[in-house]
C-alpha atoms as a PDB file:
ATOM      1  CA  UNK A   1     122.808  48.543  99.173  1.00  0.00           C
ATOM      2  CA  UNK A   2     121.022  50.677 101.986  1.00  0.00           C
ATOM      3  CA  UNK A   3     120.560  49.296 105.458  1.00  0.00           C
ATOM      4  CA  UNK A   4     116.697  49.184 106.816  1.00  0.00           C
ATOM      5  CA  UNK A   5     117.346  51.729 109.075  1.00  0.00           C
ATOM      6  CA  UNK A   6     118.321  54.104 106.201  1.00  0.00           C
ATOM      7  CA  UNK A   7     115.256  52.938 104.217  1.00  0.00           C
ATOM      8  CA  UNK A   8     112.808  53.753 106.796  1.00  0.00           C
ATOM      9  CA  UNK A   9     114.564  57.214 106.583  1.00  0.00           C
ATOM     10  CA  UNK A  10     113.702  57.833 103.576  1.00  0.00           C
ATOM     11  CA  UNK A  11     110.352  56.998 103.280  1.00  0.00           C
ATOM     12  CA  UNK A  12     109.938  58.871 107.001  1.00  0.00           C
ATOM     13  CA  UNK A  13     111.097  62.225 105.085  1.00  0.00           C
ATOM     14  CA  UNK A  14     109.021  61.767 102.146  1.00  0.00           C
ATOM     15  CA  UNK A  15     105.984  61.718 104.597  1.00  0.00           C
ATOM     16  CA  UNK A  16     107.380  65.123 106.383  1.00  0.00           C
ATOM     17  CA  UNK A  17     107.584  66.512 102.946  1.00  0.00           C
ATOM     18  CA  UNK A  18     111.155  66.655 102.191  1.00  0.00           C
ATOM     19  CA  UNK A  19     111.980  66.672  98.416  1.00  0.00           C
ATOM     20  CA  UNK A  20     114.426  63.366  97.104  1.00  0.00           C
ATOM     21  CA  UNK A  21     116.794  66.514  96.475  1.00  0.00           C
ATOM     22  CA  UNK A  22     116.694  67.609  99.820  1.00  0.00           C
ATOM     23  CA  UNK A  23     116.805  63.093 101.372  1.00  0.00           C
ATOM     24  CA  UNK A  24     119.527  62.631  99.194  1.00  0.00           C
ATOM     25  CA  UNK A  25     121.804  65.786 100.407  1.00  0.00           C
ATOM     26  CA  UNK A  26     120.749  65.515 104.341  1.00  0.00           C
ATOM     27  CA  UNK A  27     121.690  61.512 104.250  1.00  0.00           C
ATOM     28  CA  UNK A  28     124.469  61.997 101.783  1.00  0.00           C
ATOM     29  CA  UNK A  29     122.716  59.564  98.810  1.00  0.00           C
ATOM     30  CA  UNK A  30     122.676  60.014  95.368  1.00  0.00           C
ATOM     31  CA  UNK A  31     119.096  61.504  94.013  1.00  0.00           C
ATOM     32  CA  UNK A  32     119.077  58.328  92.302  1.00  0.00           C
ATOM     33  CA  UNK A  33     119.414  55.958  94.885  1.00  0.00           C
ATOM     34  CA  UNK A  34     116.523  57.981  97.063  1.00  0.00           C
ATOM     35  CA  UNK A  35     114.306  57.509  93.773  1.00  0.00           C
ATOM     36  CA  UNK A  36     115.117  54.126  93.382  1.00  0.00           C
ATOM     37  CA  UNK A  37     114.390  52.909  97.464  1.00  0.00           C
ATOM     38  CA  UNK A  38     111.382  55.545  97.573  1.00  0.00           C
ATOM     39  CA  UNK A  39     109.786  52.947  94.890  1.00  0.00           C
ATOM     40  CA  UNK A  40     110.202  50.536  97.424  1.00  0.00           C
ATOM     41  CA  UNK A  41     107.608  49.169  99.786  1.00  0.00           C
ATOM     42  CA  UNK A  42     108.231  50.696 102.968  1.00  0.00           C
ATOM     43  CA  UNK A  43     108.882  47.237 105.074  1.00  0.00           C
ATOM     44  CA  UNK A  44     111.557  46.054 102.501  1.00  0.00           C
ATOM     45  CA  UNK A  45     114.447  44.823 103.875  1.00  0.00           C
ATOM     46  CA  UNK A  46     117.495  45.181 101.595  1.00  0.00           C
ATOM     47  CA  UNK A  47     120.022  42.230 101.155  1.00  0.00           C
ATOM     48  CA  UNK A  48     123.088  42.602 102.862  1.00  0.00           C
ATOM     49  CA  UNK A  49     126.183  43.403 100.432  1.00  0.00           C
ATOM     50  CA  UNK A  50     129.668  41.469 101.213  1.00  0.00           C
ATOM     51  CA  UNK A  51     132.369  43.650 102.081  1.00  0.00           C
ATOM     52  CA  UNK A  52     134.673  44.379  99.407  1.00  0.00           C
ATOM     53  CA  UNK A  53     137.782  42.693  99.459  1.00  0.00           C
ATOM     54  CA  UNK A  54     141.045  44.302  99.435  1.00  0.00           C
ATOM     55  CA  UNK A  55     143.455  44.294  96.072  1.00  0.00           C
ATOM     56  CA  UNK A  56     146.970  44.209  95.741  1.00  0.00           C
ATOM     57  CA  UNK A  57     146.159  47.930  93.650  1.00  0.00           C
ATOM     58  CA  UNK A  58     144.844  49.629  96.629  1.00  0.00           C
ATOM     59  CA  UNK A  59     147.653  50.799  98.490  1.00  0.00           C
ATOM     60  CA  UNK A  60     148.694  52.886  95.215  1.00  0.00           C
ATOM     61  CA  UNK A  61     145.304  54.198  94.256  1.00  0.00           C
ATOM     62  CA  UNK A  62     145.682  57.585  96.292  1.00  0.00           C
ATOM     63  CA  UNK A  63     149.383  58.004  94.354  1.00  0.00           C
ATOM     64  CA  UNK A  64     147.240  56.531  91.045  1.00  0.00           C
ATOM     65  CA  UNK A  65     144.025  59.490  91.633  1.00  0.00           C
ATOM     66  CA  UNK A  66     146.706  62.241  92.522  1.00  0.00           C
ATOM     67  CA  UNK A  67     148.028  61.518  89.108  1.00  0.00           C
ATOM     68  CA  UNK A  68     144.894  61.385  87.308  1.00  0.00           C
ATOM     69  CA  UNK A  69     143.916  64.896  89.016  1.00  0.00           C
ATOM     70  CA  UNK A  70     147.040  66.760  87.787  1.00  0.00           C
ATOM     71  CA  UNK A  71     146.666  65.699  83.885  1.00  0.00           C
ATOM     72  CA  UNK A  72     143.540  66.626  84.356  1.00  0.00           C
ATOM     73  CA  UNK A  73     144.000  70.010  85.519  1.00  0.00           C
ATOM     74  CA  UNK A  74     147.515  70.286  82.972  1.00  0.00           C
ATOM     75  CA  UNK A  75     144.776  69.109  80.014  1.00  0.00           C
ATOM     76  CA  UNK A  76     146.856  66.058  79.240  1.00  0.00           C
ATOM     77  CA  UNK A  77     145.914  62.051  79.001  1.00  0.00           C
ATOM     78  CA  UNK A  78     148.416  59.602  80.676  1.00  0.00           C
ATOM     79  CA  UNK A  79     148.310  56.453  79.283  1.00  0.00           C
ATOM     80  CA  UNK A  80     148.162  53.388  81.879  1.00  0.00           C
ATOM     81  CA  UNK A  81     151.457  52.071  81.047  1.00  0.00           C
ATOM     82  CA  UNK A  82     153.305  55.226  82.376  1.00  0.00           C
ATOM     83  CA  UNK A  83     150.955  55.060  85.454  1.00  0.00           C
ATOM     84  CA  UNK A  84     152.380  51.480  86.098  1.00  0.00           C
ATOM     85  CA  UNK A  85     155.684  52.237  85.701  1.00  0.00           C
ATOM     86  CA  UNK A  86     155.162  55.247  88.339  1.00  0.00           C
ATOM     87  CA  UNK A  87     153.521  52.303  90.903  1.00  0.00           C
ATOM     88  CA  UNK A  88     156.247  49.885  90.181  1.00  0.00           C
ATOM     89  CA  UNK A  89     158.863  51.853  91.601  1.00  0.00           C
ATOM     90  CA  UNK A  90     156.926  52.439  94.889  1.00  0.00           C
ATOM     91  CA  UNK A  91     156.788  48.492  95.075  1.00  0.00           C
ATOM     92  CA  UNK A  92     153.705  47.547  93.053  1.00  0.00           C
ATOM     93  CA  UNK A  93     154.807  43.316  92.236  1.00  0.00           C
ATOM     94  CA  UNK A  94     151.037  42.828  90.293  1.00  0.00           C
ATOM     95  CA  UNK A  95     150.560  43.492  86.945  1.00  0.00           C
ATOM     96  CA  UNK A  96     149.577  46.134  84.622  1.00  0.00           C
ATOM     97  CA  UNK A  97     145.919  44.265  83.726  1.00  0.00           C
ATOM     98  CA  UNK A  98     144.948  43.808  86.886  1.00  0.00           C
ATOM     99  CA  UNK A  99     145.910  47.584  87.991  1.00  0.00           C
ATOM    100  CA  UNK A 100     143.839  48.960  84.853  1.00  0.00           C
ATOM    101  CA  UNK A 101     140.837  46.453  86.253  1.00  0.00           C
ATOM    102  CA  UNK A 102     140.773  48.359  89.327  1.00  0.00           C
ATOM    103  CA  UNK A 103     140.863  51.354  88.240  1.00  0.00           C
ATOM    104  CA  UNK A 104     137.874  50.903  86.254  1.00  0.00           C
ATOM    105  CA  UNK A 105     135.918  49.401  88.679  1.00  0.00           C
ATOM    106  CA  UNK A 106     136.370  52.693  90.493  1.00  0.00           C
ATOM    107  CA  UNK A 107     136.065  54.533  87.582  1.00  0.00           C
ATOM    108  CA  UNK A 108     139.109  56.601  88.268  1.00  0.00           C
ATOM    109  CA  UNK A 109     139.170  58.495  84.572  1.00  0.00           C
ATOM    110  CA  UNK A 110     135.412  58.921  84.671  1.00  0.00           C
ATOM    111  CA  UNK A 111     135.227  60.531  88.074  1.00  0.00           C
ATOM    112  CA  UNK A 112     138.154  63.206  87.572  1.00  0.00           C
ATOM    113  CA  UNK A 113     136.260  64.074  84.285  1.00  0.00           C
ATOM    114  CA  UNK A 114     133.276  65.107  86.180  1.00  0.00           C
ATOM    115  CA  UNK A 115     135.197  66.982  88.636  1.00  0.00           C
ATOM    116  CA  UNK A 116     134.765  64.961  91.879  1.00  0.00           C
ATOM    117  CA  UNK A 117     136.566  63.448  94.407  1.00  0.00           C
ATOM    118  CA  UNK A 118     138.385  60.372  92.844  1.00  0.00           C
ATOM    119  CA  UNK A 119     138.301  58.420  96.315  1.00  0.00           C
ATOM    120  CA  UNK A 120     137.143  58.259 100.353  1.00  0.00           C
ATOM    121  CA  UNK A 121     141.036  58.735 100.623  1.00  0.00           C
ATOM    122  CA  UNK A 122     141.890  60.093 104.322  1.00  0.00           C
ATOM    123  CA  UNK A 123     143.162  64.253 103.942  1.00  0.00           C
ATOM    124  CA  UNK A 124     146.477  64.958 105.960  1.00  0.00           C
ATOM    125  CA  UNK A 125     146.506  66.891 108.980  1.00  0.00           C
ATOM    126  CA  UNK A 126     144.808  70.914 108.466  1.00  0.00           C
ATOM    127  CA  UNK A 127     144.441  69.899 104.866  1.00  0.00           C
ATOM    128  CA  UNK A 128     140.151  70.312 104.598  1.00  0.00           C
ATOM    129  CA  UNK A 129     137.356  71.126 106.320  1.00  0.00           C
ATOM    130  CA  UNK A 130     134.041  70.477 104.998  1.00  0.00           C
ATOM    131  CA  UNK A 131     131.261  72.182 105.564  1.00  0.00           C
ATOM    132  CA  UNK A 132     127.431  72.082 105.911  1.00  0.00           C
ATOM    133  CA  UNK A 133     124.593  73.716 106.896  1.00  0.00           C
ATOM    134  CA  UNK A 134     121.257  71.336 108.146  1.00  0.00           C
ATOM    135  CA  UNK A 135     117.943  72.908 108.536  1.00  0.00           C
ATOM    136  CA  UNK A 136     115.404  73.154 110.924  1.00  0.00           C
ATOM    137  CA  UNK A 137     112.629  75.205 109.132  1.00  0.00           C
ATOM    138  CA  UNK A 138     109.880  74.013 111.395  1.00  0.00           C
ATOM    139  CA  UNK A 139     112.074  75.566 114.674  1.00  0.00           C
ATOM    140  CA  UNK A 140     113.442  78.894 112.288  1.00  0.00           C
ATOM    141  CA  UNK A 141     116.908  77.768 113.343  1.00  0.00           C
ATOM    142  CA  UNK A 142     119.928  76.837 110.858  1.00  0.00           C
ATOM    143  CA  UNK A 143     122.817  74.805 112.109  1.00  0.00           C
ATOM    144  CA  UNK A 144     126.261  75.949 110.621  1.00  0.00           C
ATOM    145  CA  UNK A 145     128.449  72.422 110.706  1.00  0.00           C
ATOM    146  CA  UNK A 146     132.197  72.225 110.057  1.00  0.00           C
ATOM    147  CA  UNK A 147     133.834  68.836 110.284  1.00  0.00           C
ATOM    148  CA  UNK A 148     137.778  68.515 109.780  1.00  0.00           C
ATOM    149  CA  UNK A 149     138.569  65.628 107.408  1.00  0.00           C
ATOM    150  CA  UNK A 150     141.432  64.309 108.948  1.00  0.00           C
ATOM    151  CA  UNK A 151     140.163  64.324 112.913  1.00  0.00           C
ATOM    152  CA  UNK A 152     136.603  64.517 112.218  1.00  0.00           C
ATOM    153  CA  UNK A 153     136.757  66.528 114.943  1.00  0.00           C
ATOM    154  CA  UNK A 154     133.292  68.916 114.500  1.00  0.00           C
ATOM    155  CA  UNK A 155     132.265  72.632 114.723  1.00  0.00           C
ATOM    156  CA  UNK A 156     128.882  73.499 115.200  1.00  0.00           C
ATOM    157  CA  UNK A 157     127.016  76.548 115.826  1.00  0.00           C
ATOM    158  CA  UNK A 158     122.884  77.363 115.803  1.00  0.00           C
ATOM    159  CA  UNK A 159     121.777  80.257 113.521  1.00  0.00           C
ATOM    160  CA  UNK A 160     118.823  81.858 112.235  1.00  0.00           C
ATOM    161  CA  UNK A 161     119.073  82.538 108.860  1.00  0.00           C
ATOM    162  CA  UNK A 162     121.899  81.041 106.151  1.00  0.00           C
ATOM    163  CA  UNK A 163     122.974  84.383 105.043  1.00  0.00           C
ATOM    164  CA  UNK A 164     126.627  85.027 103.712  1.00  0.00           C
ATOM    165  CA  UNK A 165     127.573  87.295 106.971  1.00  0.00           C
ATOM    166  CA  UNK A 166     126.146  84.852 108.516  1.00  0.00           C
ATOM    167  CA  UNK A 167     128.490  81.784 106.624  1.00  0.00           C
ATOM    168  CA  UNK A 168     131.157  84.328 107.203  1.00  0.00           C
ATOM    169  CA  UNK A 169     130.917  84.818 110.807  1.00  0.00           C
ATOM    170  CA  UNK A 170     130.556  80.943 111.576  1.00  0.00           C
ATOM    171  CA  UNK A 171     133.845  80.053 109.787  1.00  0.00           C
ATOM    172  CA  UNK A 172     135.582  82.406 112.095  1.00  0.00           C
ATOM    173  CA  UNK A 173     134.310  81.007 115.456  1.00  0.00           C
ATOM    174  CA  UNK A 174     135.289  77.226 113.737  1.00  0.00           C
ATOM    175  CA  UNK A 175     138.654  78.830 112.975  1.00  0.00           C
ATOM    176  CA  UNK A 176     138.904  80.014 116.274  1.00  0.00           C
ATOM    177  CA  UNK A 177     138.049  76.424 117.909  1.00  0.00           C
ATOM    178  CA  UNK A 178     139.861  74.260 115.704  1.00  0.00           C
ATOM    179  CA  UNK A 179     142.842  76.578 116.065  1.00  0.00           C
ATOM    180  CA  UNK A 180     143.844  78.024 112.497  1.00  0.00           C
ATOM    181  CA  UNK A 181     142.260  78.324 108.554  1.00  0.00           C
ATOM    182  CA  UNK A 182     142.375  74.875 107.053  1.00  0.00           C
ATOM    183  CA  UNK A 183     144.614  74.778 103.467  1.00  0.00           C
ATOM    184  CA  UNK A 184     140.412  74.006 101.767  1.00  0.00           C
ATOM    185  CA  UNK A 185     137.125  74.003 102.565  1.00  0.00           C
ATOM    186  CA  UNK A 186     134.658  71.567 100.761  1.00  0.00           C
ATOM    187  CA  UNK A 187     131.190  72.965 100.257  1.00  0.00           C
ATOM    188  CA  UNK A 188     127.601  71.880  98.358  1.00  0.00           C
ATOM    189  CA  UNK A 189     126.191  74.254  96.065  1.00  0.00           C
ATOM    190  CA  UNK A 190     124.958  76.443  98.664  1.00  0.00           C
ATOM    191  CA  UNK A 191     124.004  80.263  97.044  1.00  0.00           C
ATOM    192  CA  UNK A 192     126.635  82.096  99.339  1.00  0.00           C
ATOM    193  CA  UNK A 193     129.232  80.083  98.101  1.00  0.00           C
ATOM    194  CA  UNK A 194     128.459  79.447  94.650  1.00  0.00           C
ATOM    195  CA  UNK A 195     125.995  81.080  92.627  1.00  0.00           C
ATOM    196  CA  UNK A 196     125.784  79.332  89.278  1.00  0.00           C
ATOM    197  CA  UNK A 197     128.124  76.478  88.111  1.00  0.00           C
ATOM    198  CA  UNK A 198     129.948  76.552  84.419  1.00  0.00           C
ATOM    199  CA  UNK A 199     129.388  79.859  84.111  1.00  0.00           C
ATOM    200  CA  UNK A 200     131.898  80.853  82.359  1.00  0.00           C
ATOM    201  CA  UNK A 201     132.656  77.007  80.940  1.00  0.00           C
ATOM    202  CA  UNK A 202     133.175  73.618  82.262  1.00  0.00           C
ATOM    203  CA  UNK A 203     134.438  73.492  85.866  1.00  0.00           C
ATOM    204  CA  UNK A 204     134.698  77.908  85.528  1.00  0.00           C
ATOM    205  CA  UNK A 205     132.162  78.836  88.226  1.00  0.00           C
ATOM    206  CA  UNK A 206     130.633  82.263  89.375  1.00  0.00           C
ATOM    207  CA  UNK A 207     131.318  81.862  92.838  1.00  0.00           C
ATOM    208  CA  UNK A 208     129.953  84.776  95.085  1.00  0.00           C
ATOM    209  CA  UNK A 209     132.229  87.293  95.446  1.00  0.00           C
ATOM    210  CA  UNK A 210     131.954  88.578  99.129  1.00  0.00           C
ATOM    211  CA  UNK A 211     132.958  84.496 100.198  1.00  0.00           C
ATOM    212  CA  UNK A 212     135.350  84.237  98.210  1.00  0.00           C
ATOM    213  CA  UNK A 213     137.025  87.338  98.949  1.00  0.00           C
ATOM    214  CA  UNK A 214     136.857  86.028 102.727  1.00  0.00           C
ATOM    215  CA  UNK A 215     138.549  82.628 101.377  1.00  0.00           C
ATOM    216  CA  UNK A 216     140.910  84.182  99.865  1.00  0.00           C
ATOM    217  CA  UNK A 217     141.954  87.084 102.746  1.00  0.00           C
ATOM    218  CA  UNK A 218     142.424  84.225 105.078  1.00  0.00           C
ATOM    219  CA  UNK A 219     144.279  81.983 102.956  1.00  0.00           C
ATOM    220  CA  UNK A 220     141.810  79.536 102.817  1.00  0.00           C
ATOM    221  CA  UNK A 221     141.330  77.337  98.815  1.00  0.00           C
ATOM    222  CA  UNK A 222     137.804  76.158  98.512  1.00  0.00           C
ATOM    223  CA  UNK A 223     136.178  73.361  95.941  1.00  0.00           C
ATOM    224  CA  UNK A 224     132.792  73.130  95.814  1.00  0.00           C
ATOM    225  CA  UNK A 225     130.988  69.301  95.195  1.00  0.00           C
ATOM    226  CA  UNK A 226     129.160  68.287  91.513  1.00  0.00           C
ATOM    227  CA  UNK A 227     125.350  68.056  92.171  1.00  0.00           C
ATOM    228  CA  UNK A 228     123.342  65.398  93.815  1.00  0.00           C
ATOM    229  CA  UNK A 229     127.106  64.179  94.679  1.00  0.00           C
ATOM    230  CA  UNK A 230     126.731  65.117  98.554  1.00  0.00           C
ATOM    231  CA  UNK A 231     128.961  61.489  99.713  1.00  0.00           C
ATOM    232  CA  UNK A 232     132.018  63.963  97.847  1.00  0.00           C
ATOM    233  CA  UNK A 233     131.537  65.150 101.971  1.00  0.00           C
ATOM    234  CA  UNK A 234     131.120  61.967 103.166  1.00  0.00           C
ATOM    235  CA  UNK A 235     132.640  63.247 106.632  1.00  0.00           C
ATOM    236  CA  UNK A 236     130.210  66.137 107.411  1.00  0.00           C
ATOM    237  CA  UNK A 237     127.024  64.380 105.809  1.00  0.00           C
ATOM    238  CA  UNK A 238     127.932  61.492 108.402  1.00  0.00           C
ATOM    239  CA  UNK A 239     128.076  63.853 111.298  1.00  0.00           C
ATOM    240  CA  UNK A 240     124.913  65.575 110.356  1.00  0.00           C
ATOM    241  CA  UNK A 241     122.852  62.186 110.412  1.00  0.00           C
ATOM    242  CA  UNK A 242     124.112  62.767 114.043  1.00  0.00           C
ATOM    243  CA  UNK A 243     123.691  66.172 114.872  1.00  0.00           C
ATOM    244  CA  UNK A 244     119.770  65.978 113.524  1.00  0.00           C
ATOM    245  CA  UNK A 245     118.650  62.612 115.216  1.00  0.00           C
ATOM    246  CA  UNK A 246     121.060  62.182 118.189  1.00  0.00           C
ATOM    247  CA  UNK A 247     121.592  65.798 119.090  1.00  0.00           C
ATOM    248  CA  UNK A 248     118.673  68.117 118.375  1.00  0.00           C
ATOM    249  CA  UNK A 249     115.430  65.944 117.961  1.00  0.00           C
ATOM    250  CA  UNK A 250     116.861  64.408 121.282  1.00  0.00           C
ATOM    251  CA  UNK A 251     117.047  68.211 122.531  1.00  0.00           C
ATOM    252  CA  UNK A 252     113.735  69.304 121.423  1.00  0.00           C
ATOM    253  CA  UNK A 253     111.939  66.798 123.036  1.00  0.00           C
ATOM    254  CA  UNK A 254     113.879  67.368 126.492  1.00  0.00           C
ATOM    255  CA  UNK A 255     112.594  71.223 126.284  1.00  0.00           C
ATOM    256  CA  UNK A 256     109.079  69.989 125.143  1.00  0.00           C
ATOM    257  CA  UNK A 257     108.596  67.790 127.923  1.00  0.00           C
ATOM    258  CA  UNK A 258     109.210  70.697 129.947  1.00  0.00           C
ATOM    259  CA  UNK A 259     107.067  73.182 128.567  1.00  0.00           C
ATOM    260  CA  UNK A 260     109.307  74.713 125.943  1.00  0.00           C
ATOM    261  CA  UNK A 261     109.911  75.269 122.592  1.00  0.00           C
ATOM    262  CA  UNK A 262     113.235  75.403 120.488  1.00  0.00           C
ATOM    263  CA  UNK A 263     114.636  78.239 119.611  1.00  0.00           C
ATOM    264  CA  UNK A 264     117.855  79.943 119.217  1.00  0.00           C
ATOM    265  CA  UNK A 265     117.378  81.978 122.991  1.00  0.00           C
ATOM    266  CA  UNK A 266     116.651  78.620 124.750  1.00  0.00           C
ATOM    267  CA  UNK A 267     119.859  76.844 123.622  1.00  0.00           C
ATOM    268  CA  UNK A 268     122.205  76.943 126.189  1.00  0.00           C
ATOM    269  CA  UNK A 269     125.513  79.224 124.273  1.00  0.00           C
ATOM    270  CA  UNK A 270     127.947  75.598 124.686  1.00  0.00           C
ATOM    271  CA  UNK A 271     125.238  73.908 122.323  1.00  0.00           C
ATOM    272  CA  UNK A 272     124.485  77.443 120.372  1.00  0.00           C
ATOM    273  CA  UNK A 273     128.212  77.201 119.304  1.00  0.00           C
ATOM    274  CA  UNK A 274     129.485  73.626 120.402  1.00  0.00           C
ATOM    275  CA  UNK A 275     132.964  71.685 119.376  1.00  0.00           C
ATOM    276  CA  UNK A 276     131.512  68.103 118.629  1.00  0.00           C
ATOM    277  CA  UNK A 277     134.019  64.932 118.207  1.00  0.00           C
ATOM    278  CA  UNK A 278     132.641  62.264 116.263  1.00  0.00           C
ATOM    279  CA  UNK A 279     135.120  59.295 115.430  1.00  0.00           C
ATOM    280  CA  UNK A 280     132.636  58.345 112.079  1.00  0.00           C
END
């Protein structure tokens, strides 16, 4: 269930003419869950959903999804039973019913079938970056955004066009600040990354060959998310919420009340290409 705040989002980008494609990827919804509160009356006021509770089954289900995510990529099933056993000798004391009920209220099997993310888990140290760009059509500027999963320590740099020299260039000033190549880097289905998905069968995609080539020179794996899945980059998509309505609509309106308008000359180089830390 969405907060008010994020409702009134919604509807606010639907009146600056924003597609539900384009809400759902900049606040890191589902499509369906724009469609379903654009319906709404604007001055709705959601319910406010409990917490969940934590299960005996949690503390395994990182050991539970790595599992899951290497039969799937071996083409093999592994029954439940065999996962238990695997749990039980890390300490698991609960039993096998109650294990297979939480894995299908995540939906563990379903999720690694569709090739996402099986869970929020935290990534170890260097382990992923994800990555992001967020548009500003109405100022020409693009802003590349790099977040690292583990710190959430972010990248960011002003551009003017999303272009893969462009991509390219960024990821080597974010390499530079963050102090080496990350092992991956998480991406949407942005054209100079991939260009069209199954292409060559389920989960073989035509990726574009001049990125990938740069991935792979620098040593760098990269996965890119299933559509209309943006929370996959739940990290970045948070920081971007940021960077848009804390950062540069907070900027622009400094510069307009002095006379100016935003573009990529009038921002200062250490916002042009600024480290941002956001603990989110």
């Amino acid at each position: 269930m969405l907060k008010k705040g994020e409702v009134k989002m919604i509807h606010k980008m639907i009146k600056e003419g924003l597609s539900k494609s384009a809400i759902a990827r900049k606040l890191g919804l589902s499509r369906d869950t724009v469609s379903k509160y654009a319906k709404l009356p604007e001055g709705h006021i959601p319910a406010i959903k409990r917490e969940a509770t934590s299960t005996t089954v949690d503390a395994y289900l990182p050991h539970i999804a790595r599992m899951l995510e290497e039969a799937h990529k071996l083409e093999i099933e592994i029954p439940a039973s065999a996962i238990y056993q695997e749990i039980q000798k890390m300490g698991y004391k609960g039993s096998l019913r109650w294990m297979q009920e939480i894995m299908l209220r995540h939906e563990l099997r379903e999720k690694v079938k569709d090739e996402e993310l099986l869970l929020n888990f935290e990534t170890a140290k260097g382990k992923q970056m994800q990555v992001d760009w967020i548009e500003f059509p109405k100022d020409g500027l693009s802003a590349f955004v790099a977040t690292m999963g583990y710190s959430r320590a972010s990248y960011v740099e002003y551009v003017t066009d999303e272009k893969v020299d462009t991509l390219i260039n960024c990821h080597m000033n974010a390499f530079s600040y963050f102090g080496g190549v990350p092992q991956e880097g998480l991406y949407d289905n942005m054209k100079t990354v991939i260009i069209k998905r199954n292409a060559y069968g389920r989960g073989k995609h035509k990726f574009n060959e001049q990125f990938r080539d740069f991935a792979k020179h620098c040593g760098m794996d990269f996965k890119v998310c299933k559509p209309y899945r943006p929370q996959t980059k739940g990290k970045v998509e948070r920081f971007n919420h940021y960077l848009r309505y804390s950062f540069h609509n907070t900027f622009k309106v400094r510069l307009s009340m002095m006379g100016y308008k935003m573009n990529k000359e009038n921002v200062p180089e250490r916002q042009r290409q600024m480290p941002l830390g956001c603990e989110c």
